[in-house]
N, C-alpha and C. Protein backbone atom coordinates (compact mmCIF):
# COMPACT_ATOMS: atom_id res chain seq x y z
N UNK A 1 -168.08 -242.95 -59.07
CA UNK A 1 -168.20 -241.59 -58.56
C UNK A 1 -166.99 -240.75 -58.94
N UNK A 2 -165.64 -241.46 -58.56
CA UNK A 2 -164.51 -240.55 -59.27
C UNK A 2 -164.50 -240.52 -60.87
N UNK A 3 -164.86 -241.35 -61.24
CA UNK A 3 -165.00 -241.26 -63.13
C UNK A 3 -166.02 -240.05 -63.18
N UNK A 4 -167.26 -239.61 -62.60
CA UNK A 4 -167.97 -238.96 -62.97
C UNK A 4 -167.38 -237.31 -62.69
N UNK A 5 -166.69 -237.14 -61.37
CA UNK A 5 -166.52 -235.95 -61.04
C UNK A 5 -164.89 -235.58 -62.19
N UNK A 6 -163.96 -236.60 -62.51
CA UNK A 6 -163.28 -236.20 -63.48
C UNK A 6 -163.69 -236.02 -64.58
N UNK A 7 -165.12 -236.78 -65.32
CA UNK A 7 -165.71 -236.28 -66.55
C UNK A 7 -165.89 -234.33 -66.49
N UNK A 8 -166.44 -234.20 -65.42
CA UNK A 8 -166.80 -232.99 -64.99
C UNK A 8 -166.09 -232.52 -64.80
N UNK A 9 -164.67 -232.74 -64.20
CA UNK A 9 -163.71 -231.29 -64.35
C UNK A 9 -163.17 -231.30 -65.80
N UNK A 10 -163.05 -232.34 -67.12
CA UNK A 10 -162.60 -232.17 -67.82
C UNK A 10 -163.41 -231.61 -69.09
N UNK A 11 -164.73 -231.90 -68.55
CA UNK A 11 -166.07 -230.80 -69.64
C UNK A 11 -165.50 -229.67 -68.96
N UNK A 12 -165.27 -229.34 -67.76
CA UNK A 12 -165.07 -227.96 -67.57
C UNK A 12 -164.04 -226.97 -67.98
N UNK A 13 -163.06 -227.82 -67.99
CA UNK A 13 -161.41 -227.10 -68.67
C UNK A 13 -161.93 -227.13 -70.19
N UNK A 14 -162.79 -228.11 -70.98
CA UNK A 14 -162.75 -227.99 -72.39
C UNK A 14 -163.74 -226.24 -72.67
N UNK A 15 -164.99 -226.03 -71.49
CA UNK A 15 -165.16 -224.82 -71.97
C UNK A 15 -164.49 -223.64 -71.23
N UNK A 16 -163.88 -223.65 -70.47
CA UNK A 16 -163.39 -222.67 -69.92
C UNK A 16 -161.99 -222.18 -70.85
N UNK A 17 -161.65 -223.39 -71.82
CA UNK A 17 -160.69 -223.25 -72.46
C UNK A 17 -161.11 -222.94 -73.75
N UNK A 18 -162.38 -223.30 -73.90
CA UNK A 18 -162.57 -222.27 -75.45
C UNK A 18 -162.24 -221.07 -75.50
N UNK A 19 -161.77 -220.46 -76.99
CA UNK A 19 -161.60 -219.04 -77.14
C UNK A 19 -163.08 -218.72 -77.07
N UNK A 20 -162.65 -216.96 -76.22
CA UNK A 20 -163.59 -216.06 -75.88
C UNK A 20 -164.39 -215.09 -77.23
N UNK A 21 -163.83 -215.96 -78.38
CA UNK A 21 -164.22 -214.99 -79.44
C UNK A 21 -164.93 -216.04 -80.21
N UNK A 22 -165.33 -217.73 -79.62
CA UNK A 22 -165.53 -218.33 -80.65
C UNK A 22 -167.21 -217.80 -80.98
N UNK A 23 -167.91 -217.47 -80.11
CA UNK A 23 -169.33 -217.12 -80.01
C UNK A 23 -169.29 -216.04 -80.67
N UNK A 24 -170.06 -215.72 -81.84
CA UNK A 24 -170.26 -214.76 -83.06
C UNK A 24 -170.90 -212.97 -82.11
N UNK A 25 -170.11 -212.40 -82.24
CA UNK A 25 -169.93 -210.99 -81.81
C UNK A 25 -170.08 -210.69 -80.33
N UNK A 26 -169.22 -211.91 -79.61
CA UNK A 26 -168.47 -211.71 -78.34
C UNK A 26 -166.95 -211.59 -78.54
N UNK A 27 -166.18 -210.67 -77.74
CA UNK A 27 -164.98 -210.72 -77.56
C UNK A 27 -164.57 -209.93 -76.46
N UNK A 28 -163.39 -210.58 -76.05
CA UNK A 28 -163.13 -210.77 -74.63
C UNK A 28 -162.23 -209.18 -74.37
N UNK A 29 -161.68 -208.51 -75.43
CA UNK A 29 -161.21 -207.57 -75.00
C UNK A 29 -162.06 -206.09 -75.49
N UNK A 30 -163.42 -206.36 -75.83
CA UNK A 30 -163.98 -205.32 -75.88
C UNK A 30 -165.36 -205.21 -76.77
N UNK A 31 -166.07 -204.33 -77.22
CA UNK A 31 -167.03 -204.29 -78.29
C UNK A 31 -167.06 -203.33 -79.28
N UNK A 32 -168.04 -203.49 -79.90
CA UNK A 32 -168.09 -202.36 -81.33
C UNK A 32 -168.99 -201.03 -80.23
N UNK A 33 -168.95 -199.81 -81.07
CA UNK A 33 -169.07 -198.56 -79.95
C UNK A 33 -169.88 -197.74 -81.03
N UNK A 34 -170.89 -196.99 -80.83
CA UNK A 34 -171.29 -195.98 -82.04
C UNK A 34 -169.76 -195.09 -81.99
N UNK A 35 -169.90 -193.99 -83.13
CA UNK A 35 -168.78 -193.27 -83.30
C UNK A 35 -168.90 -192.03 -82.49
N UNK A 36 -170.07 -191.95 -81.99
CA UNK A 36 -170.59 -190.70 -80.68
C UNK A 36 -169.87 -190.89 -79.72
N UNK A 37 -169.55 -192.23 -79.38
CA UNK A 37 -169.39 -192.02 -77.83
C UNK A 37 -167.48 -192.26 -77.60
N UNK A 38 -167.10 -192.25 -79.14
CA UNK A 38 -165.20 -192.08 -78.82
C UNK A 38 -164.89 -191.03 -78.47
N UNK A 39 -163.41 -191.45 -77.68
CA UNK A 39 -162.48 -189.93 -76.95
C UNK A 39 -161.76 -189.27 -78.03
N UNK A 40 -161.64 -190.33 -78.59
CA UNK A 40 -160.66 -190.08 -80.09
C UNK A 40 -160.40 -190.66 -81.54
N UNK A 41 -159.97 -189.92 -82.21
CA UNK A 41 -160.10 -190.95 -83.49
C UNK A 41 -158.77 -190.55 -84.06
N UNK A 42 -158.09 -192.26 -84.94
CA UNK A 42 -157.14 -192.80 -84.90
C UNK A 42 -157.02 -192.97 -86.40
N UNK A 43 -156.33 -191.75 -87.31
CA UNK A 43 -156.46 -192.32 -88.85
C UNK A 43 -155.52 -193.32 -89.04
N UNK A 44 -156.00 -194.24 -89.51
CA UNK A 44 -154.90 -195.30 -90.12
C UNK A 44 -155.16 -195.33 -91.98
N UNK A 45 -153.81 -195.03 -92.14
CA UNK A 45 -153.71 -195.16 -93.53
C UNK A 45 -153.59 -196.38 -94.07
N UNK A 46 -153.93 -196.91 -95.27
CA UNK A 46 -154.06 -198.22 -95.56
C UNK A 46 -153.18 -198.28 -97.38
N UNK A 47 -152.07 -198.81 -97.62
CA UNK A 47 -150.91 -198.67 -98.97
C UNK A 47 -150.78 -199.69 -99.00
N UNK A 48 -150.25 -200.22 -99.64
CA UNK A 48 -150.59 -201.80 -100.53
C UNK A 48 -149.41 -202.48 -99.65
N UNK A 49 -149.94 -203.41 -98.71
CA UNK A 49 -149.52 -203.92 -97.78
C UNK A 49 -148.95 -203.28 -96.40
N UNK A 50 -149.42 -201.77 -96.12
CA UNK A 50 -148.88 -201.76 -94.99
C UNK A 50 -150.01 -200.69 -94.71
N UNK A 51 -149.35 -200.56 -93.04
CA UNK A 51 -150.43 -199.74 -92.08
C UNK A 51 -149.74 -198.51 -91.65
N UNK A 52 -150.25 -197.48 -91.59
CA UNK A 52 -149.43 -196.01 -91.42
C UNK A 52 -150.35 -195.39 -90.20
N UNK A 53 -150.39 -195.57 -89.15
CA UNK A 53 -148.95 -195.92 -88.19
C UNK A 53 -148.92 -197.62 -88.34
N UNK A 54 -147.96 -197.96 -87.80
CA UNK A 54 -147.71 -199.41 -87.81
C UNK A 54 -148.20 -199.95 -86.58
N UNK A 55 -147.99 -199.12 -85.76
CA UNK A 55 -148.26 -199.77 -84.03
C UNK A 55 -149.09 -198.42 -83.44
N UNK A 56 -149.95 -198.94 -82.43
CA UNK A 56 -150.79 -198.22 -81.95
C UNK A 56 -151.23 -198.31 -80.52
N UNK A 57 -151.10 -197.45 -79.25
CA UNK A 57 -151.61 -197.20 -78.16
C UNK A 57 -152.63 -197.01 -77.67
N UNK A 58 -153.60 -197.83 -76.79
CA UNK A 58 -155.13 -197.33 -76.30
C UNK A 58 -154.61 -197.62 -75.07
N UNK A 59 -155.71 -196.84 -74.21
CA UNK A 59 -156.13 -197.49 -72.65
C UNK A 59 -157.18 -197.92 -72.63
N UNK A 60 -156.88 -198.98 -72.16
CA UNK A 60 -158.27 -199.84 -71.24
C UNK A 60 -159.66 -199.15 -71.10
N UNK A 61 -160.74 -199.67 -71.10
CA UNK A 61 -161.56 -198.49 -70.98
C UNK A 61 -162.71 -197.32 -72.30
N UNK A 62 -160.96 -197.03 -73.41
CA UNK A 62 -160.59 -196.14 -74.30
C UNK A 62 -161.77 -196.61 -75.12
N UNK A 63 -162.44 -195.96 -75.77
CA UNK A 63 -163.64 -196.03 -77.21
C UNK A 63 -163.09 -194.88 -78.29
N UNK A 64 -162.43 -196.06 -78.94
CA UNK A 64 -161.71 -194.72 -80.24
C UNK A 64 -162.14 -195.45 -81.60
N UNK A 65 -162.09 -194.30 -82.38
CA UNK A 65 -163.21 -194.19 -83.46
C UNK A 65 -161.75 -194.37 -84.79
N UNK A 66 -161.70 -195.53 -85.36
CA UNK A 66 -160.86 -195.50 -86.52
C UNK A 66 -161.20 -194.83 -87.59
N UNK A 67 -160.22 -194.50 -88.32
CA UNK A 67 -160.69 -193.86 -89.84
C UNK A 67 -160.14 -194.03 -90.40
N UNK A 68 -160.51 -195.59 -91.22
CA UNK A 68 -159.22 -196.06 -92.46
C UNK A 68 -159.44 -195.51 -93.90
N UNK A 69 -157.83 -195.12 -93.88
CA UNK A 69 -158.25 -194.27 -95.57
C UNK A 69 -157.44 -195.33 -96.50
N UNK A 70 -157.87 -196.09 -97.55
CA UNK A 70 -157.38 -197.04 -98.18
C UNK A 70 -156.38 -196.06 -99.69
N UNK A 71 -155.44 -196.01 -99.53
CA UNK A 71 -155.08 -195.02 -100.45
C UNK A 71 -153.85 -195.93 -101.61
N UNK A 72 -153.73 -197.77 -101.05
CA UNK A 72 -153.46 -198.59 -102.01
C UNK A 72 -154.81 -199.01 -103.36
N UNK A 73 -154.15 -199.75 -104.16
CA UNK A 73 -154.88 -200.29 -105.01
C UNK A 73 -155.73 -201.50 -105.38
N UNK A 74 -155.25 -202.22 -104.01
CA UNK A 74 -156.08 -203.51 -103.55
C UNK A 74 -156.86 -203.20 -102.12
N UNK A 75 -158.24 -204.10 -102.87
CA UNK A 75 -159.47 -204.03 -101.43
C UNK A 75 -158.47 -204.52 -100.19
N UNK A 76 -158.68 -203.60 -98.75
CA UNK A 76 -158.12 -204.21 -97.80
C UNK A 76 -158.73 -204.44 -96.44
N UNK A 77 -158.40 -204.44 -95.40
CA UNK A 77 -159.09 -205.32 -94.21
C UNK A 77 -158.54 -204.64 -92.95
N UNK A 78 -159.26 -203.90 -92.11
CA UNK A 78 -158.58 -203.58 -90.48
C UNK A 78 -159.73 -204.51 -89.84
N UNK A 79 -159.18 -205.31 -89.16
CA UNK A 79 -158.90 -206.26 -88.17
C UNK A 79 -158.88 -206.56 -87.25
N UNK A 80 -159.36 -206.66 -86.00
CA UNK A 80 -158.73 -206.42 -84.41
C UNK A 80 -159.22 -207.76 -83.75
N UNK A 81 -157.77 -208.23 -83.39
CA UNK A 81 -157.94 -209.92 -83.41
C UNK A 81 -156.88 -210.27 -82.34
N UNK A 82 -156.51 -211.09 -82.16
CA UNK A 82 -155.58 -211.83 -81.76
C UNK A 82 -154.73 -212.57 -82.76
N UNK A 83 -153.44 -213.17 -82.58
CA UNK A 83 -152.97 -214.48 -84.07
C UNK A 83 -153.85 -215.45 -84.01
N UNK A 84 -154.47 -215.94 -83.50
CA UNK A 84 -155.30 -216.68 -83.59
C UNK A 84 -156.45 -216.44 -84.09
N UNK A 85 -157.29 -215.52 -83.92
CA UNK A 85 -158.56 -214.89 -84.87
C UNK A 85 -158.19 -214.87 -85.91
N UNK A 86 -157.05 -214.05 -85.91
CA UNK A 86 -156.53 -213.58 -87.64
C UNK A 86 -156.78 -214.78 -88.62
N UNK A 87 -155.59 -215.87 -87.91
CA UNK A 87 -155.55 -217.50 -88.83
C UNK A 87 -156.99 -217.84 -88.90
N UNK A 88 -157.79 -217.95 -88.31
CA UNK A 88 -159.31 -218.16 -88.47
C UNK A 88 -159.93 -217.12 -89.87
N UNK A 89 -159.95 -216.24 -89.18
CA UNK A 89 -160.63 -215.29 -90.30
C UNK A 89 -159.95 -215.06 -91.69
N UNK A 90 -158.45 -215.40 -91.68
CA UNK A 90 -158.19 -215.67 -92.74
C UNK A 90 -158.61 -216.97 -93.78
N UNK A 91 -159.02 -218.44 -93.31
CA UNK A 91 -159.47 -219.18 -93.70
C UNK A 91 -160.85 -218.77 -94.39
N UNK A 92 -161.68 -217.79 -93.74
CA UNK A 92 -163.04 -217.52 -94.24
C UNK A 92 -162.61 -216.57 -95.38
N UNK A 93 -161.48 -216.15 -95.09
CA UNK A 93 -161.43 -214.87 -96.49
C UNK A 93 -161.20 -215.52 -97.50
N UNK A 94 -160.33 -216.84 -97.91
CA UNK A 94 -159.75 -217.09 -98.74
C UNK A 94 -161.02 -218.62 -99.12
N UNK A 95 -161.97 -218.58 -98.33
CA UNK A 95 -163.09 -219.40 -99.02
C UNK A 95 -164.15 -218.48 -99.81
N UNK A 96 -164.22 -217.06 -99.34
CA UNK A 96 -164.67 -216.36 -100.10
C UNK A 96 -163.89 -215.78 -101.53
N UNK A 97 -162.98 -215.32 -101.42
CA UNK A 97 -161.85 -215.54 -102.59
C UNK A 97 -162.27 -216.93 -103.54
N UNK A 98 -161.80 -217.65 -102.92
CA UNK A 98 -162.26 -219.06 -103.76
C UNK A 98 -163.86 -219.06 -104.35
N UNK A 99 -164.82 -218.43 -103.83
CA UNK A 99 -165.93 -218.61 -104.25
C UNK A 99 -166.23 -217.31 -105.28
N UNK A 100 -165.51 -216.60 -105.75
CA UNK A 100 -165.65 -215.38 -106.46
C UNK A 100 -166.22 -214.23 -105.95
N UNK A 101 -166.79 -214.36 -104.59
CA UNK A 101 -167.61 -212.80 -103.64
C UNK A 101 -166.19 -211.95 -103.41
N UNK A 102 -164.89 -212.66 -103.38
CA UNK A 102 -163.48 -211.52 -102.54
C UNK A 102 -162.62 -211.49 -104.20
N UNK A 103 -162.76 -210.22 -104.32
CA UNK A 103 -161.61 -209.71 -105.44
C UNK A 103 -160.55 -208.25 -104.88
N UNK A 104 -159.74 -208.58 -105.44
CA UNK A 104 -158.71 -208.01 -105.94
C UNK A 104 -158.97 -205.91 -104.95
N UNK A 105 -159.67 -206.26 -105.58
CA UNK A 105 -160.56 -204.53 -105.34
C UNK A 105 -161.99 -204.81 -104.63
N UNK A 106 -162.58 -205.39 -104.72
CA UNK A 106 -163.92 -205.11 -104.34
C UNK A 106 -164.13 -206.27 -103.23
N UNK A 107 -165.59 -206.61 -102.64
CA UNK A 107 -166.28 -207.28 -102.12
C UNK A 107 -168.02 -207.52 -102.77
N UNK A 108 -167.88 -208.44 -103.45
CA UNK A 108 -169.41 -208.70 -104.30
C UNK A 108 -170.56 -208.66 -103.56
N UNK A 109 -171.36 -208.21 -104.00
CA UNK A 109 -172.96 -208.49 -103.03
C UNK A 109 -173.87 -209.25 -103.71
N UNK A 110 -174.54 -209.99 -102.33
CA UNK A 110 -175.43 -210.43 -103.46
C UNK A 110 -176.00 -211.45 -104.18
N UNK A 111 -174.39 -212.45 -103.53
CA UNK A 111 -174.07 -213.82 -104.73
C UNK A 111 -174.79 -214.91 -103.09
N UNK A 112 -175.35 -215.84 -104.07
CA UNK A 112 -175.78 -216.72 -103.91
C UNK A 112 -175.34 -218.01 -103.54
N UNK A 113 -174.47 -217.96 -102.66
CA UNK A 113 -173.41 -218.99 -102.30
C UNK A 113 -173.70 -220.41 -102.30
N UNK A 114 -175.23 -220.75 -101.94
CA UNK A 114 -175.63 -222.24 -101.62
C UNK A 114 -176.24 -222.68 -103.25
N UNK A 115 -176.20 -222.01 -104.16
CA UNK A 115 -176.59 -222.42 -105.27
C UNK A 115 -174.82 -222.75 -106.33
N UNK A 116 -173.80 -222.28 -105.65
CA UNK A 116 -172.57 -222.29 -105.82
C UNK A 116 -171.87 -223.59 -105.27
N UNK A 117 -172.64 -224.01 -104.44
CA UNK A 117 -172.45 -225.55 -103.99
C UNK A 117 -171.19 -225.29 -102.30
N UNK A 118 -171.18 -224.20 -101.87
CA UNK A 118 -170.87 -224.06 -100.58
C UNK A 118 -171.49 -224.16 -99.71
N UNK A 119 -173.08 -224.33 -99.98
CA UNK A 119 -173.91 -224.63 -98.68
C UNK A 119 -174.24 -223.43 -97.38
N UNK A 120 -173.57 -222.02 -97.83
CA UNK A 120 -172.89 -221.11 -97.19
C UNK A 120 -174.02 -219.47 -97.63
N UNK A 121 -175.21 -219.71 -97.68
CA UNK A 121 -176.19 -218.73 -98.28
C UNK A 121 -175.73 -217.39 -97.61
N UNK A 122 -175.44 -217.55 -96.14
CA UNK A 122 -175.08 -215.91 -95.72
C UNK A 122 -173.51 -216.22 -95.51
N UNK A 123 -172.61 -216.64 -96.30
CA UNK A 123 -171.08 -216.13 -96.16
C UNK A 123 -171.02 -214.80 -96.32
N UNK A 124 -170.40 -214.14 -95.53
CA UNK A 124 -170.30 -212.58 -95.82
C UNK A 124 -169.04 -212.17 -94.93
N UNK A 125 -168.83 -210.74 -95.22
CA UNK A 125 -167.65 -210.09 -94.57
C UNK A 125 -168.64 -209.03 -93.27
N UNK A 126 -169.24 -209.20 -92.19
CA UNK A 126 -169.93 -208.91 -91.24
C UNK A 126 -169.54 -208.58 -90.19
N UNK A 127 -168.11 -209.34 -89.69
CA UNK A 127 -167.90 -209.00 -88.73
C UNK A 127 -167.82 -207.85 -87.44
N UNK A 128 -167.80 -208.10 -86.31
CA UNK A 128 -168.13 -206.24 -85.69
C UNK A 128 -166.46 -205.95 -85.23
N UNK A 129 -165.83 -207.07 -85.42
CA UNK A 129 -164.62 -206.02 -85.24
C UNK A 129 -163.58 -205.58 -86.44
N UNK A 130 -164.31 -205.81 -87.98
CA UNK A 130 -164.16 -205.81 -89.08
C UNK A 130 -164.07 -204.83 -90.01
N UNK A 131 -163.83 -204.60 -90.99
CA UNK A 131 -164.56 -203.70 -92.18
C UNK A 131 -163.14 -203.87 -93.38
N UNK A 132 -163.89 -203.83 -94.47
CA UNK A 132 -163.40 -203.88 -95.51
C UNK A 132 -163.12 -202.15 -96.22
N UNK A 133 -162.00 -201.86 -96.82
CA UNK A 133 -162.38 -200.74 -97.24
C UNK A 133 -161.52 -200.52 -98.59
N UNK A 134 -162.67 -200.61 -100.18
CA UNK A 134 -162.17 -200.99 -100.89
C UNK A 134 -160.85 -199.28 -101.61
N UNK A 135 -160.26 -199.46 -102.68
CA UNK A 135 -159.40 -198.58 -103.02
C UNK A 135 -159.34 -196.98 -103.00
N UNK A 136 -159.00 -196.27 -102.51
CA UNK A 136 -159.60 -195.06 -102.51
C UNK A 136 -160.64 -194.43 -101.80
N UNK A 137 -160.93 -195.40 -100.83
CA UNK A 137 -162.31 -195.29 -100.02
C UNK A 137 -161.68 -194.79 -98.37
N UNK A 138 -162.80 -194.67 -98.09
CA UNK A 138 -162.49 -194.40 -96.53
C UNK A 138 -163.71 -195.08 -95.69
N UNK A 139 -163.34 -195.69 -94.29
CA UNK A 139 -164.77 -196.27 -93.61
C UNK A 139 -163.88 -196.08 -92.35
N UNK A 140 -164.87 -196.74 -91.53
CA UNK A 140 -165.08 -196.13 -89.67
C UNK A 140 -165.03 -197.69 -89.13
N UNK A 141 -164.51 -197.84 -87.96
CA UNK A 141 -164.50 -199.32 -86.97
C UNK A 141 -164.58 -198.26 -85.55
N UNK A 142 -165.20 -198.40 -84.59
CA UNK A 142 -165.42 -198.05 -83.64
C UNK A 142 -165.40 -198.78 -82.52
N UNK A 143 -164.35 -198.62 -81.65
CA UNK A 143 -164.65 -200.06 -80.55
C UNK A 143 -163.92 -199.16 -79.24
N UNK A 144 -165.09 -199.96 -78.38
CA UNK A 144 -164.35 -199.83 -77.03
C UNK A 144 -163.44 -201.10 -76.52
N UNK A 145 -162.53 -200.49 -75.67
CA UNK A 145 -161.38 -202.02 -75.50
C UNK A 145 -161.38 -201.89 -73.71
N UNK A 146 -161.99 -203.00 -73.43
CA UNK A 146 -162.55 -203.08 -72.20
C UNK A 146 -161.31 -204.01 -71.01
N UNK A 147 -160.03 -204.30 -71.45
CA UNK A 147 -158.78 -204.55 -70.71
C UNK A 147 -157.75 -204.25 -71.30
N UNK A 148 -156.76 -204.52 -70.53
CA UNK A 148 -155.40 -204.25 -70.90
C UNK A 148 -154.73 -205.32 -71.35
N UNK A 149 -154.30 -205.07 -73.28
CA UNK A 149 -153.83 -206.88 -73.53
C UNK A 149 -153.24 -206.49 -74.43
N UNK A 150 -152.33 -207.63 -75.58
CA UNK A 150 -152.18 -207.09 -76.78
C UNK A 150 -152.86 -207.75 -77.57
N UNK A 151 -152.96 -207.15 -78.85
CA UNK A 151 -153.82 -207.46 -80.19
C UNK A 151 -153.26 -206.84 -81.36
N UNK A 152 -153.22 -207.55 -82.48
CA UNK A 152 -152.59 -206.82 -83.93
C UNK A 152 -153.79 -206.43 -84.39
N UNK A 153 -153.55 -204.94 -85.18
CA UNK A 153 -154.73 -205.02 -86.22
C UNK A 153 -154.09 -205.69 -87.91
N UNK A 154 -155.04 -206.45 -88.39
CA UNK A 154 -154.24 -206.95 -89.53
C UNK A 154 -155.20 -206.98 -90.91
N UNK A 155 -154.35 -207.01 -91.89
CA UNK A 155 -155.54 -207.11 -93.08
C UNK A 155 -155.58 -209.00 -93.48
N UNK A 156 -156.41 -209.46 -93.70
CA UNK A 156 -156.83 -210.79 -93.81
C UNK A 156 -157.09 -211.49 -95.10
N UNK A 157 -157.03 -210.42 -96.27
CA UNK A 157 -157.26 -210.80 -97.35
C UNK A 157 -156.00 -211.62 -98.01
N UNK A 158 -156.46 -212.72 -98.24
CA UNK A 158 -155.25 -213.82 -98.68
C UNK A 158 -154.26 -213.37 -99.27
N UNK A 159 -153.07 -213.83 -98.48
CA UNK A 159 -151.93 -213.16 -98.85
C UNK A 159 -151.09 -211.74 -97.94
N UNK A 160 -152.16 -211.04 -97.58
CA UNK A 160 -151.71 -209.47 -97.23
C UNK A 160 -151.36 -209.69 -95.74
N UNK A 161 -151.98 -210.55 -94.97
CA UNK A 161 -151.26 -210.28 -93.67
C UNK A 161 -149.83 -211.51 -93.73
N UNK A 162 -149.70 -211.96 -94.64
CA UNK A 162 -148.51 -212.70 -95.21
C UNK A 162 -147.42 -212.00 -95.74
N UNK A 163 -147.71 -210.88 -96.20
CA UNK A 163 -146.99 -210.17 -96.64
C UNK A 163 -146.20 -209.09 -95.86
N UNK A 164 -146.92 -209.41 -94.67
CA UNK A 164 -146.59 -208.13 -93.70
C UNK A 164 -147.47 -207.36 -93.44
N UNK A 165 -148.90 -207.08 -93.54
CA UNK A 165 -149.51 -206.01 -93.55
C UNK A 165 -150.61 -206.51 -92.10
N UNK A 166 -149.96 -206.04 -91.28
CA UNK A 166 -150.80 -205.96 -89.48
C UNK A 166 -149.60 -205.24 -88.91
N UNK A 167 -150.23 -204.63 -87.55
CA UNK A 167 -149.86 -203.84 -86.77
C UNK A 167 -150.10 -204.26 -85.53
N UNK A 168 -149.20 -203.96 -84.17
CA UNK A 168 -149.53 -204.22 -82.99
C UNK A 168 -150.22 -202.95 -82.53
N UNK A 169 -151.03 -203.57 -81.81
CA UNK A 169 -151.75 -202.68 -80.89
C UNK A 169 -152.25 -202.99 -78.91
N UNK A 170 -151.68 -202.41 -78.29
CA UNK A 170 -151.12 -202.57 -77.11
C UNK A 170 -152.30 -201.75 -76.54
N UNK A 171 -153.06 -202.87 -75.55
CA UNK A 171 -154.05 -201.50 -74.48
C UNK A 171 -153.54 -201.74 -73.56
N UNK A 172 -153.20 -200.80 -72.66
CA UNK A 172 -152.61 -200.89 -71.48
C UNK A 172 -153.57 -200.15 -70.12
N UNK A 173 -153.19 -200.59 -69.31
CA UNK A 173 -154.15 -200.15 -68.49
C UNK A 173 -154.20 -198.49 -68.06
């Protein structure tokens, strides 16, 4: 009887201790938002390895509408993660890299990954707290941030958040 009720508290700490982000488009400090319903919008400039502003303020609550203008010469990545997401999602970037879909500048469409011998037919860059935005381009991330925590935004493409290129971002209540 005591072996069984310690099995059971220790299944319970193993899920209570999973990350809140491991389940595909849950996360614990907020969601993706149409761009209708932000208070504000937040240009972030995007130069070959860095973020303009560097650090960034929300409140709790806050649904603000990004607008990354990529005005370096390499494809890049805004992010909104934890260090721990980041190291994750960086592993997926740099298997896509490795598989020829992640270049330099672009993001390929299209390719056929399980005939490539990755086994991986929908590898893709999808994520909802994501977006790629290749050279010269501009795109939108929209999220509401539903506590008060910190989080970096970072670019993920192998190498670049190595290089320095993420930002803190602080919601406060």
């Amino acid at each position: 009887m005591l072996m069984g009720k310690r099995l059971i508290l220790a299944a319970c700490a193993l899920v209570f201790s999973a990350p809140s982000w491991a389940s595909p488009g849950h996360f614990d400090f907020g969601q993706p938002a149409p761009a209708a319903k932000a208070s504000r919008s937040i240009d972030v400039v995007m130069g070959d390895m860095t973020f303009d502003p560097g650090a960034l303020d929300i409140k709790a609550g806050e649904t603000v509408r990004f607008v990354l203008i990529n005005k370096g010469r390499l494809l890049h990545e805004f992010n909104l993660g934890n260090v721990a997401m980041h190291a994750q999602h960086q592993q997926e970037m740099l298997k896509m890299q490795q598989s020829g879909q992640l270049t330099p500048t672009a993001m390929k469409q299209g390719m056929d990954h399980a005939s490539m011998g990755h086994g991986q037919a929908g590898m893709g860059h999808d994520d909802p707290n994501s977006v790629l935005v290749e050279p010269g381009k501009t795109a939108e991330l929209t999220w509401t941030f539903n506590k008060a925590t910190r989080l970096e935004f970072a670019c993920n493409v192998p190498g670049h958040y190595q290089a320095g290129m993420k930002g803190e971002l602080t919601v406060s209540q």
